[in-house]
C-alpha atoms as a PDB file:
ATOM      1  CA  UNK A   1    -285.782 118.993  80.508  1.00  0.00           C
ATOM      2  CA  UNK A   2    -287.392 115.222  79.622  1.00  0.00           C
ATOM      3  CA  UNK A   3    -290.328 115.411  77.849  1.00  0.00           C
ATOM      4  CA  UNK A   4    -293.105 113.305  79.599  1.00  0.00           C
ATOM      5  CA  UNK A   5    -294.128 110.514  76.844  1.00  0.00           C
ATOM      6  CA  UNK A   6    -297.704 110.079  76.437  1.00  0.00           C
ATOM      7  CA  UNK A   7    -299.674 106.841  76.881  1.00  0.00           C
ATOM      8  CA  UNK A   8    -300.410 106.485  73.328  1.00  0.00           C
ATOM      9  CA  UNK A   9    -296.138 106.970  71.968  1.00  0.00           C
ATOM     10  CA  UNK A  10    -295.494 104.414  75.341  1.00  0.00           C
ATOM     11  CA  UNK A  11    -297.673 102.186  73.022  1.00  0.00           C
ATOM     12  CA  UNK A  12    -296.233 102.784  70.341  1.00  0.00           C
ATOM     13  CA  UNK A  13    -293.089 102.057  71.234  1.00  0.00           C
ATOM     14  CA  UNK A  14    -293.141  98.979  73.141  1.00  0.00           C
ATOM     15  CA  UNK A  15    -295.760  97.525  69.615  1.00  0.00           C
ATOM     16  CA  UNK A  16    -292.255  98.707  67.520  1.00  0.00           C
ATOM     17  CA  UNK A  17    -290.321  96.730  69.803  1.00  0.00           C
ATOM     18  CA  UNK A  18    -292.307  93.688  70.069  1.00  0.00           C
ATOM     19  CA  UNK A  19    -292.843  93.779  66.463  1.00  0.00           C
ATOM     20  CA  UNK A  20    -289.054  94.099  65.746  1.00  0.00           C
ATOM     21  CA  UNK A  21    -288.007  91.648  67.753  1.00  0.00           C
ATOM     22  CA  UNK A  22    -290.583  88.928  66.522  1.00  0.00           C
ATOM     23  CA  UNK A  23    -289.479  89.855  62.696  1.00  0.00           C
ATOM     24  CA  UNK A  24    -285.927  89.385  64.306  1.00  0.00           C
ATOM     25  CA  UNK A  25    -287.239  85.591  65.775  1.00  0.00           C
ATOM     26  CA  UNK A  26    -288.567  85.012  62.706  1.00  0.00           C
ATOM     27  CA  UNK A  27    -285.329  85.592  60.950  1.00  0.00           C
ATOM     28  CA  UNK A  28    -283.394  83.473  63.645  1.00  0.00           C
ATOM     29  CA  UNK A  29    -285.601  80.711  62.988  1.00  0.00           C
ATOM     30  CA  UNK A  30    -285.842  80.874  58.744  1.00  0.00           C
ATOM     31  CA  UNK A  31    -281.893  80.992  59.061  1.00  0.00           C
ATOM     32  CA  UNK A  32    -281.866  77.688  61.729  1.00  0.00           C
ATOM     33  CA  UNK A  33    -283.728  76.164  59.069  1.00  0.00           C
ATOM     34  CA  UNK A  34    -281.473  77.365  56.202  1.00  0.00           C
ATOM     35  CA  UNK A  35    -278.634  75.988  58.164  1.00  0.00           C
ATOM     36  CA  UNK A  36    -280.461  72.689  58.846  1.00  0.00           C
ATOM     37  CA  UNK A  37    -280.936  72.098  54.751  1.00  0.00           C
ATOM     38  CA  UNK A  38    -277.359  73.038  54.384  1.00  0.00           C
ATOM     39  CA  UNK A  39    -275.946  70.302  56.705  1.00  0.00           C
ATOM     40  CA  UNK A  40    -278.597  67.475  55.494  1.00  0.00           C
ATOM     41  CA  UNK A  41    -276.843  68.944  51.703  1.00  0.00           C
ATOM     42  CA  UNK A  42    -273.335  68.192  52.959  1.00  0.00           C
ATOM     43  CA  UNK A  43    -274.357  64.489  53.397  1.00  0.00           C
ATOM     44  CA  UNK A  44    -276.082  64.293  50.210  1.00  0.00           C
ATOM     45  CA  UNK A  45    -273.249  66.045  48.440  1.00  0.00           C
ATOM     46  CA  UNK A  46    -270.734  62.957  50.137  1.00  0.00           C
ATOM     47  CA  UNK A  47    -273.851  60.747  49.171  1.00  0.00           C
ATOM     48  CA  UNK A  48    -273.578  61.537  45.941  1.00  0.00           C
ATOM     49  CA  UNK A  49    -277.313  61.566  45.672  1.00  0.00           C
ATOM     50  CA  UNK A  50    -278.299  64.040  43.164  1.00  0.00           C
ATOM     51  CA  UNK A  51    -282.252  63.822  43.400  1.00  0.00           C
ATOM     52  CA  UNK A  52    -281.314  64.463  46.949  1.00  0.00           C
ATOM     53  CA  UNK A  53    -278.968  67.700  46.465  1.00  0.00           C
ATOM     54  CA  UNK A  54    -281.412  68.862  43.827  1.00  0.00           C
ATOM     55  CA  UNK A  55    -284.325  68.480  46.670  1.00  0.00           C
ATOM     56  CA  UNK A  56    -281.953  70.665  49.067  1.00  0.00           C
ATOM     57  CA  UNK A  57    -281.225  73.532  46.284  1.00  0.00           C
ATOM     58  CA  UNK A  58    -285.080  73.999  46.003  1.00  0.00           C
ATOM     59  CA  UNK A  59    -285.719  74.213  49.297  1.00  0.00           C
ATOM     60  CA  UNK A  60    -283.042  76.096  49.887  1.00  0.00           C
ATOM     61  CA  UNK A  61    -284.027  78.402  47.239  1.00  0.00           C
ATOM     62  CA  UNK A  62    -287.688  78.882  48.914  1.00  0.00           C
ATOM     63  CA  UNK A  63    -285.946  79.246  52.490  1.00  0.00           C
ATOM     64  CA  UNK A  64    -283.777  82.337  50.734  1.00  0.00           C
ATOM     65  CA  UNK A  65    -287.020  83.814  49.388  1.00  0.00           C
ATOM     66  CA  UNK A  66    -288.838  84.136  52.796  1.00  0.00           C
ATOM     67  CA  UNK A  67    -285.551  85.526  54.275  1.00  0.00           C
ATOM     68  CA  UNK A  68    -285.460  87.996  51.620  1.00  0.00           C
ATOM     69  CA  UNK A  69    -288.583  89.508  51.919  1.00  0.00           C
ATOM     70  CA  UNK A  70    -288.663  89.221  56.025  1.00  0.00           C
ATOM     71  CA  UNK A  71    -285.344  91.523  55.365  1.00  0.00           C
ATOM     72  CA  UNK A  72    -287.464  93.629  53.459  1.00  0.00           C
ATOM     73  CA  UNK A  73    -289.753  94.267  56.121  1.00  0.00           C
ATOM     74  CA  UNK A  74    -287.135  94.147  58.938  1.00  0.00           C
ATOM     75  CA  UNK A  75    -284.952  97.196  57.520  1.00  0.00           C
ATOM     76  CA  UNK A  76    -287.787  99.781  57.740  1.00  0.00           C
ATOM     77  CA  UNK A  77    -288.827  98.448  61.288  1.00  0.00           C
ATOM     78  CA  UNK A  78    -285.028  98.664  62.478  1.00  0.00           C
ATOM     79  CA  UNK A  79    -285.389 102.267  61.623  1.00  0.00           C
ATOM     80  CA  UNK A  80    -288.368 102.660  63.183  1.00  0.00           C
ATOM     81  CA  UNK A  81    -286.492 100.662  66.454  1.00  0.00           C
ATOM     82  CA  UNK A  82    -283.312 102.964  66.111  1.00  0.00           C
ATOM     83  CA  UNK A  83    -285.464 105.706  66.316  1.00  0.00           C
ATOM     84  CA  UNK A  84    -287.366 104.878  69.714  1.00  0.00           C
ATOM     85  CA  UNK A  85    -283.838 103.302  71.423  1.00  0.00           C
ATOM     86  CA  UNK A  86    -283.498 106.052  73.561  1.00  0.00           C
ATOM     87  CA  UNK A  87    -286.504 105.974  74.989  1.00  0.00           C
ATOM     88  CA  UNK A  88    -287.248 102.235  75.592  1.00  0.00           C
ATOM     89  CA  UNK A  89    -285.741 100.765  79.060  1.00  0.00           C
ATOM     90  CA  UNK A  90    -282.503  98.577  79.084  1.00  0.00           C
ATOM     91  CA  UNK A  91    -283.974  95.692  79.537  1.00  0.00           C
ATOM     92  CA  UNK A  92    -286.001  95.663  76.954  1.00  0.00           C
ATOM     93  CA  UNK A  93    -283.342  96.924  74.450  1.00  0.00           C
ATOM     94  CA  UNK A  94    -281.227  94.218  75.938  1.00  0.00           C
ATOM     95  CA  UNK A  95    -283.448  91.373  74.604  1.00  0.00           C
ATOM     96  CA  UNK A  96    -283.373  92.649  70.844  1.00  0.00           C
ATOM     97  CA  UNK A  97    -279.641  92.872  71.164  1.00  0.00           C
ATOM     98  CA  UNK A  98    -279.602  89.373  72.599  1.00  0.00           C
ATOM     99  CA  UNK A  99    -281.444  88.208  69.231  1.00  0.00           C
ATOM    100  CA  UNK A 100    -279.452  90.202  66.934  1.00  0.00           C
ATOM    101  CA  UNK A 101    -276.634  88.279  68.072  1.00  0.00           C
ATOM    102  CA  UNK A 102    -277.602  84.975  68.240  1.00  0.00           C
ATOM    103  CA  UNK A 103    -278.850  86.058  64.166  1.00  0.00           C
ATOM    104  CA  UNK A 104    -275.558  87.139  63.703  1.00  0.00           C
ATOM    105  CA  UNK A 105    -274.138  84.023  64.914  1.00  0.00           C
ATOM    106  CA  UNK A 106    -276.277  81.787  63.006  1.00  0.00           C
ATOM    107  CA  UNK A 107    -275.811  83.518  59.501  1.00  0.00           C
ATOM    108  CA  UNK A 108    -272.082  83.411  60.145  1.00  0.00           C
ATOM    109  CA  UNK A 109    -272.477  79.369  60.795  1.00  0.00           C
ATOM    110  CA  UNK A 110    -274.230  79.217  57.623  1.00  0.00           C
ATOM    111  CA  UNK A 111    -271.955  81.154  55.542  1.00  0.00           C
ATOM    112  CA  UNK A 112    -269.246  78.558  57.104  1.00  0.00           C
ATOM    113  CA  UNK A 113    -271.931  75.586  56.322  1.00  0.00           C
ATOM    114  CA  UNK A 114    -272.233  77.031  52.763  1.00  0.00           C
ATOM    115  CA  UNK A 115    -268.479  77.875  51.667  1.00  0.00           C
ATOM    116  CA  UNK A 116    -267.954  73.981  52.914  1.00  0.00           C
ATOM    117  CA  UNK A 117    -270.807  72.788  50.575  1.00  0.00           C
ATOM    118  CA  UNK A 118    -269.508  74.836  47.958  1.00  0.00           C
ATOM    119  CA  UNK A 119    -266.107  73.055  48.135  1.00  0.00           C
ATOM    120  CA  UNK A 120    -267.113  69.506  48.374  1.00  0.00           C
ATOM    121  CA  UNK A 121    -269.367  70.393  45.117  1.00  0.00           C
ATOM    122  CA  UNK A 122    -266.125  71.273  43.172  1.00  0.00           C
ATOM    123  CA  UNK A 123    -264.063  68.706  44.397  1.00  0.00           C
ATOM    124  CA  UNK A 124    -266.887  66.815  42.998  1.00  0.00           C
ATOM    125  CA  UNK A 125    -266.833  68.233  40.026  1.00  0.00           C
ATOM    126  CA  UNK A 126    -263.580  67.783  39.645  1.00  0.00           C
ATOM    127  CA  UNK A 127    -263.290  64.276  40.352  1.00  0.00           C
ATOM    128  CA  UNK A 128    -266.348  63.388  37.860  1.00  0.00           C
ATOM    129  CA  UNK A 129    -264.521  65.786  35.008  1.00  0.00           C
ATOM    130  CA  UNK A 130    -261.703  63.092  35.594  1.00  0.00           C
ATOM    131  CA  UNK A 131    -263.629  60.060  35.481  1.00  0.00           C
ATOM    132  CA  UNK A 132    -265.340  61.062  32.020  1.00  0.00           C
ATOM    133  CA  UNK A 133    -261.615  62.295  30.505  1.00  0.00           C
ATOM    134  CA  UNK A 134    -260.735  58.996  31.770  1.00  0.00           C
ATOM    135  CA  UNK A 135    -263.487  57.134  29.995  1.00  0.00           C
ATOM    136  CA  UNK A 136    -262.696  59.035  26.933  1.00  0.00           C
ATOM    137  CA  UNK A 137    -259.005  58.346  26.686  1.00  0.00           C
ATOM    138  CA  UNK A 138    -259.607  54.680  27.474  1.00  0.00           C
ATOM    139  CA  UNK A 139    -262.636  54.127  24.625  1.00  0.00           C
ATOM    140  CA  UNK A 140    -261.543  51.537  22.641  1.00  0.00           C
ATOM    141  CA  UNK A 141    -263.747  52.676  20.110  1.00  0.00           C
ATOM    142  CA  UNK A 142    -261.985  56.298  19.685  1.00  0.00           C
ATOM    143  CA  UNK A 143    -260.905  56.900  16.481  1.00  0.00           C
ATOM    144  CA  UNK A 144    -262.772  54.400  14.890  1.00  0.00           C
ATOM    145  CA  UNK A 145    -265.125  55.472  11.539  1.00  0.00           C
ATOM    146  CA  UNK A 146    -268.462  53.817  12.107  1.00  0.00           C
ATOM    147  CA  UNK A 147    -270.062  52.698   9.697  1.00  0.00           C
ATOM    148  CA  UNK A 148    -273.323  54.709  10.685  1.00  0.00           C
ATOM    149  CA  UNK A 149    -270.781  57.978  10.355  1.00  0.00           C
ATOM    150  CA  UNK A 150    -270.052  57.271   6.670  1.00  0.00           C
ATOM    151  CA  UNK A 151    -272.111  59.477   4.325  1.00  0.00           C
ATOM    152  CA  UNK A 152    -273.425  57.658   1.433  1.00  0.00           C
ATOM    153  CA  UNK A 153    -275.647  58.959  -0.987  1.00  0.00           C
ATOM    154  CA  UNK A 154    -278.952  58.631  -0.949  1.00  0.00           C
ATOM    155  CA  UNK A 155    -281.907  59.623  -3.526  1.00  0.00           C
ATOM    156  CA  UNK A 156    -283.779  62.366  -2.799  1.00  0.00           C
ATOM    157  CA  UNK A 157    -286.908  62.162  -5.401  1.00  0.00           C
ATOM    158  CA  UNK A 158    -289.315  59.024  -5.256  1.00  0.00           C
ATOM    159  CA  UNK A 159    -290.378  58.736  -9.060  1.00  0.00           C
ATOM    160  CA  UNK A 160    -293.640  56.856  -8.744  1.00  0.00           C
ATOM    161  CA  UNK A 161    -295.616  55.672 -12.267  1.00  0.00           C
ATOM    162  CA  UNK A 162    -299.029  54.201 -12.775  1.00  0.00           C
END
């Protein structure tokens, strides 16, 4: 035997769901964004442009924040959501689904988008290491003494008469 739901828990319910979902939109969209930065980085990365990539890691950085703490309020409302599941209709419970895979989809393009960016840093990396072993082996000046190197002895007391 169902028990009849009441008005009030109907309420309830469908304000969880609504709720849950829009924290799920919300997500969807912070992690569109994420991905957006993350592309616009790969061409700075190529670029070369440094003020550029260091623009894209701040943003970035903020963009990770707000994820962070919608996560912190969306883990508490999915338990709240898994709790009510049963007693929501299917087509309702269909359009969270729907969102929590197109979210799944999008952080899986941006892990891709960010294990790229990752790589083109080190190669990089690697590539400038080269260039300054490269400028150090062909200094034409290495090995030299300088004559502003040499330690020569200087005075240390001022002896001042009157």
């Amino acid at each position: 035997m169902e028990k009849k739901l009441t008005q009030t828990e109907i309420d309830e319910r469908v304000a969880i769901l609504k709720r849950f979902r829009s924290l799920l939109e919300e997500q969807r969209n912070k992690f569109r964004e994420y991905l957006l930065v993350l592309e616009k980085q790969e061409g700075t990365i190529s670029a070369e442009n440094g003020d550029a990539m260091v623009a894209h890691a701040d943003l970035e950085a903020q963009i990770l924040k707000n994820i962070a703490g919608l996560q912190k309020v969306i883990v508490p409302m999915q338990t709240m959501y898994n709790n009510v599941v049963p007693h929501i209709s299917a087509e309702e419970n269909e359009s969270v689904l729907k969102v929590q895979e197109d979210l799944a989809g999008i952080q899986q393009k941006v892990l891709a988008q960010n294990e790229k960016n990752r790589e083109l840093l080190q190669e990089h990396i690697v590539q400038i290491r080269t260039q300054l072993n490269d400028l150090l082996q062909n200094n034409p000046y290495r090995g030299k003494r300088s004559v502003y190197a040499d330690k020569i002895s200087v005075g240390t007391r001022v002896a001042i008469e009157a």
